[in-house]
N, C-alpha and C. Protein backbone atom coordinates (compact mmCIF):
# COMPACT_ATOMS: atom_id res chain seq x y z
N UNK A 1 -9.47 2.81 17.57
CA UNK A 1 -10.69 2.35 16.92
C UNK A 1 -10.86 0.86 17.20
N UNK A 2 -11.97 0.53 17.38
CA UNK A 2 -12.69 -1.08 17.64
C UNK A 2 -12.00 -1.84 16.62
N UNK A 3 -11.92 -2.79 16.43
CA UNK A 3 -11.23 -3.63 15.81
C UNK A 3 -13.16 -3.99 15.05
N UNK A 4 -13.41 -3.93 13.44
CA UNK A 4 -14.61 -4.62 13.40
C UNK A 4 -14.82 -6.27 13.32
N UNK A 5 -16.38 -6.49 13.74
CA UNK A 5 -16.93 -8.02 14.84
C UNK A 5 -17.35 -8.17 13.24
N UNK A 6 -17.96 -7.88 12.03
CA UNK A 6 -18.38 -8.77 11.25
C UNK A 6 -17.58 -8.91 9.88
N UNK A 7 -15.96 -8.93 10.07
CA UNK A 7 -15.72 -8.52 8.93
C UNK A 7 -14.84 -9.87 7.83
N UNK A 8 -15.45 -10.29 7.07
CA UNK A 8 -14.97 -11.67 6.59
C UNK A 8 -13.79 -11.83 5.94
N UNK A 9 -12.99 -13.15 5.57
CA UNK A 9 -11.70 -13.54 5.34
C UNK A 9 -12.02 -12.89 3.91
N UNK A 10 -12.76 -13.03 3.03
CA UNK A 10 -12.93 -12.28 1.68
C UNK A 10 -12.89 -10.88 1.70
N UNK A 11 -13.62 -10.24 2.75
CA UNK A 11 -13.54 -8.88 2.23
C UNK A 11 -12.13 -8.63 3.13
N UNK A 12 -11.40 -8.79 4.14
CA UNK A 12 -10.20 -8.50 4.20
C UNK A 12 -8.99 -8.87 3.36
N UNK A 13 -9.28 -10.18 2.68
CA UNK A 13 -8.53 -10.62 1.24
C UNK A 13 -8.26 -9.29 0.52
N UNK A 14 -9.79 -9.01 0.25
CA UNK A 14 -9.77 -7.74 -1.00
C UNK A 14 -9.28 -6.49 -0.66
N UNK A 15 -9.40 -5.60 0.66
CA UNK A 15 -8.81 -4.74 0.97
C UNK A 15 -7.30 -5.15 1.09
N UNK A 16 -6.56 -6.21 1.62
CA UNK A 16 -5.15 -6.50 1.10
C UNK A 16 -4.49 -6.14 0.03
N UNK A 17 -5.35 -6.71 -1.13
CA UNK A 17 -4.47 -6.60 -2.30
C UNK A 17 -5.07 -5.31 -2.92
N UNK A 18 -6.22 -4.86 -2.56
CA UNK A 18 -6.40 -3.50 -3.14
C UNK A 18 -5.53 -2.39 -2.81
N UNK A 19 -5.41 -2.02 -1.01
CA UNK A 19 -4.64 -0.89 -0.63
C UNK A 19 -2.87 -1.35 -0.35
N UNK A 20 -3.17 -2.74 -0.29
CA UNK A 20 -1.52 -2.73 0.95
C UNK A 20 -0.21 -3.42 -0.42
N UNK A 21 -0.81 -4.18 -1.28
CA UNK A 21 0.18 -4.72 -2.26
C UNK A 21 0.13 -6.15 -1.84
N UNK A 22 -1.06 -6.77 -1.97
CA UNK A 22 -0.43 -8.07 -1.86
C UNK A 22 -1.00 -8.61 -2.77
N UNK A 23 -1.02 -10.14 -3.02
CA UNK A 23 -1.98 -10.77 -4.20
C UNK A 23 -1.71 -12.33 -3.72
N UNK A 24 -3.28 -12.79 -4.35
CA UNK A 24 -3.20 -14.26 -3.81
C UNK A 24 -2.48 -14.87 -4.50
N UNK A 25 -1.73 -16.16 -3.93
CA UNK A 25 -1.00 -16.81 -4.70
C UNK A 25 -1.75 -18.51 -4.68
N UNK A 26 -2.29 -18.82 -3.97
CA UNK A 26 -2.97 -19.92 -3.84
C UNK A 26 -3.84 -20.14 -2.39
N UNK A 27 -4.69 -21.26 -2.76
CA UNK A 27 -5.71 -21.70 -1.21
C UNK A 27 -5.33 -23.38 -0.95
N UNK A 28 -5.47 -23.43 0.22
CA UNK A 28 -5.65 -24.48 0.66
C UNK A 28 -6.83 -24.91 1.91
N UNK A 29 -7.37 -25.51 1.06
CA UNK A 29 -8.46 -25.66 1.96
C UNK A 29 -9.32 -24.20 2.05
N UNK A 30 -9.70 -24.05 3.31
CA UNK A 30 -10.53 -22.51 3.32
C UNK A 30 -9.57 -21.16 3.72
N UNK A 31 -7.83 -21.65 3.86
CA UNK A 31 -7.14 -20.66 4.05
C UNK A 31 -6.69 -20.06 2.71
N UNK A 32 -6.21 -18.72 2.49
CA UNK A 32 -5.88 -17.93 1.41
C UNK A 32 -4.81 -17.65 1.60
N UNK A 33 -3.60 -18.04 0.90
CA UNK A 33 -2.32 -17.56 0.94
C UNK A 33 -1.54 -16.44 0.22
N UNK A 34 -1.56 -15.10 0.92
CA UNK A 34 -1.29 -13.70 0.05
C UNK A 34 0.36 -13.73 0.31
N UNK A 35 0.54 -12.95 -1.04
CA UNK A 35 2.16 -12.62 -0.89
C UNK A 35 2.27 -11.02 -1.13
N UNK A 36 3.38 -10.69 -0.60
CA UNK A 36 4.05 -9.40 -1.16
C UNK A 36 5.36 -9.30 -1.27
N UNK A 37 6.45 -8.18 -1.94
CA UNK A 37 7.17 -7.73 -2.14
C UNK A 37 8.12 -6.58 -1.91
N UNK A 38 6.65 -6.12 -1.33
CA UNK A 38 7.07 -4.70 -0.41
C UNK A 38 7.01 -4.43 0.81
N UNK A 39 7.86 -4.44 1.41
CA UNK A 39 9.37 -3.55 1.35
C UNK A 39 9.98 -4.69 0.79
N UNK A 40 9.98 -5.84 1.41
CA UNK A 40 10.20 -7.52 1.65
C UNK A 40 9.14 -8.67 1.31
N UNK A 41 9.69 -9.75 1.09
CA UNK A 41 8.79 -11.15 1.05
C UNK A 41 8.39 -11.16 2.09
N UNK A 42 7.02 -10.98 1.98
CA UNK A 42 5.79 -11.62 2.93
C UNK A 42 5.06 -12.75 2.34
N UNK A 43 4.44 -13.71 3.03
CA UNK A 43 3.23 -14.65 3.14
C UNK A 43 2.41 -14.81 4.29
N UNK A 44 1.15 -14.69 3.76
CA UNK A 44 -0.36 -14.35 4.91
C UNK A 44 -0.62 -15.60 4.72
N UNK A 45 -1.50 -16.36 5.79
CA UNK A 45 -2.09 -17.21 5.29
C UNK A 45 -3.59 -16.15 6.32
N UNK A 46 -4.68 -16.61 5.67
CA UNK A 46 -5.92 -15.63 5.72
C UNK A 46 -6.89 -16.48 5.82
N UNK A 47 -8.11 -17.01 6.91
CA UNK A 47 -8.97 -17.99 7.07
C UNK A 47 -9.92 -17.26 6.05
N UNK A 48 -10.78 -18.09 5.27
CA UNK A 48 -11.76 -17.62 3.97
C UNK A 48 -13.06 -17.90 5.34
N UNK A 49 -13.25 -17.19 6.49
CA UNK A 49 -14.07 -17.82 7.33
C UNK A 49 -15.10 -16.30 7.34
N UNK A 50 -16.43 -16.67 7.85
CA UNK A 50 -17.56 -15.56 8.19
C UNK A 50 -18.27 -15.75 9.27
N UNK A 51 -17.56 -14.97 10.52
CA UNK A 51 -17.21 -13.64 10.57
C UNK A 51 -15.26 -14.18 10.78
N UNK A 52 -14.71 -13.59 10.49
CA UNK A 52 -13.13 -13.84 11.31
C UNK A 52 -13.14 -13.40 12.71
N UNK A 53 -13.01 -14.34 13.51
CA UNK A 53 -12.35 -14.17 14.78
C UNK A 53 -11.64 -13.03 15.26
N UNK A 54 -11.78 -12.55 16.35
CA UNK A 54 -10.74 -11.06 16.44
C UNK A 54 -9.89 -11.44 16.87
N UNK A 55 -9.47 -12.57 17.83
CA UNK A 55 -7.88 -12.76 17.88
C UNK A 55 -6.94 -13.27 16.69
N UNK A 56 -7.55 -13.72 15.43
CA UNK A 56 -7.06 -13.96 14.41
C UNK A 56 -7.07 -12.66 13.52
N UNK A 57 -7.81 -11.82 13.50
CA UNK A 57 -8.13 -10.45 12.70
C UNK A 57 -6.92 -9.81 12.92
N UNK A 58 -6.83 -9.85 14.77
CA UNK A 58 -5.59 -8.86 15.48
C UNK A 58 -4.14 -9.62 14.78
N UNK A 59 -4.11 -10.65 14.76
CA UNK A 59 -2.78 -11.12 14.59
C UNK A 59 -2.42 -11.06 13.31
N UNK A 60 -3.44 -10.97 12.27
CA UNK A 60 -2.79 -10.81 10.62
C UNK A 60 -2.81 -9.07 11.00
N UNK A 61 -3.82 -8.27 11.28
CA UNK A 61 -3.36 -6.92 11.31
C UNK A 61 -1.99 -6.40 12.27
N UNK A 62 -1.69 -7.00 12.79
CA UNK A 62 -0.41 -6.91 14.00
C UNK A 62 0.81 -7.15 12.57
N UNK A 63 0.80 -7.94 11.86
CA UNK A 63 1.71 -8.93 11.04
C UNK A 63 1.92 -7.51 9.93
N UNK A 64 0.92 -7.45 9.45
CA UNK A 64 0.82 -6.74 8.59
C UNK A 64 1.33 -5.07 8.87
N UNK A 65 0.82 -4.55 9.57
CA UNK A 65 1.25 -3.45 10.11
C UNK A 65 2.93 -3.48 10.35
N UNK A 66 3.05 -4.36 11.19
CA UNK A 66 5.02 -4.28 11.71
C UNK A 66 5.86 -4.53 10.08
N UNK A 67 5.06 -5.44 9.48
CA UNK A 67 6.04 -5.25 7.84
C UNK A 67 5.75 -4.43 6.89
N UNK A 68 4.68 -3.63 6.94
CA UNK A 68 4.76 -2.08 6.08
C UNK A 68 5.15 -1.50 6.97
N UNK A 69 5.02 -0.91 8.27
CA UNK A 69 6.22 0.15 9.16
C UNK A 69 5.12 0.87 8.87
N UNK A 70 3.66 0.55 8.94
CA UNK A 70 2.34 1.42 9.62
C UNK A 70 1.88 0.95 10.69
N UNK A 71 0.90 2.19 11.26
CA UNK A 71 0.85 1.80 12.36
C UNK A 71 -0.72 1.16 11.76
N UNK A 72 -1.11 0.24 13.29
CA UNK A 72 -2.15 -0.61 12.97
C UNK A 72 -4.00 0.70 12.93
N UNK A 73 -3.84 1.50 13.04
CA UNK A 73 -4.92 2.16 13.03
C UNK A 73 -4.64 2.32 11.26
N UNK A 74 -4.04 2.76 11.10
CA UNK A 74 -4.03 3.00 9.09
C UNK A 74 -5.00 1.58 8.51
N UNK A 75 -3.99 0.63 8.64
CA UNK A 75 -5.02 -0.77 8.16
C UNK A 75 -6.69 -0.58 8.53
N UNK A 76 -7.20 -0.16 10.45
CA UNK A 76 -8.49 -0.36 10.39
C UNK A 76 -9.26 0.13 9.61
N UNK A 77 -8.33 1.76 9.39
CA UNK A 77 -9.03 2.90 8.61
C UNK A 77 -9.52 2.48 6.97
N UNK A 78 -8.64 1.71 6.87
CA UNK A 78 -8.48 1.08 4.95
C UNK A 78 -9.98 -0.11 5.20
N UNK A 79 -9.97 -0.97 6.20
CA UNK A 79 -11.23 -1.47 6.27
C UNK A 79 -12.53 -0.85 6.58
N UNK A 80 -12.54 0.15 6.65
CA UNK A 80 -14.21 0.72 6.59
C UNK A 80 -14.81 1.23 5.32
């Protein structure tokens, strides 16, 4: 599946902590810093930008995917 072209640092924020377990812990500047617990300590940092970049989209979904031990089509699926 396409990776989606309009999809912003907020609404991927919110699908984070809605489906995958994470939650913000603070911002700096226009970046968003998410944490989790599961499996392991993670920290995202997440551009609050509109539209996000797809080589930046790919690399938090790349990140994200290899530390839940899903594959990266599950995440696109959770964003539509």
């Amino acid at each position: 599946m396409k990776v989606p072209r309009d999809l912003s640092g907020t609404q991927l924020i919110k699908v984070l902590c809605r489906d995958w377990g994470y939650h913000q812990i603070h911002q700096e500047g226009s970046h968003v810093i998410l944490q989790t617990e599961t499996p392991a300590h993670q920290r995202l940092s997440v551009p609050n930008h509109n539209p996000l970049r797809i080589g930046t989209l790919n690399a938090i979904l790349r990140a994200v995917a290899a530390h839940k031990g899903v594959d990266r089509q599950a995440l696109l699926d959770s964003l539509r």
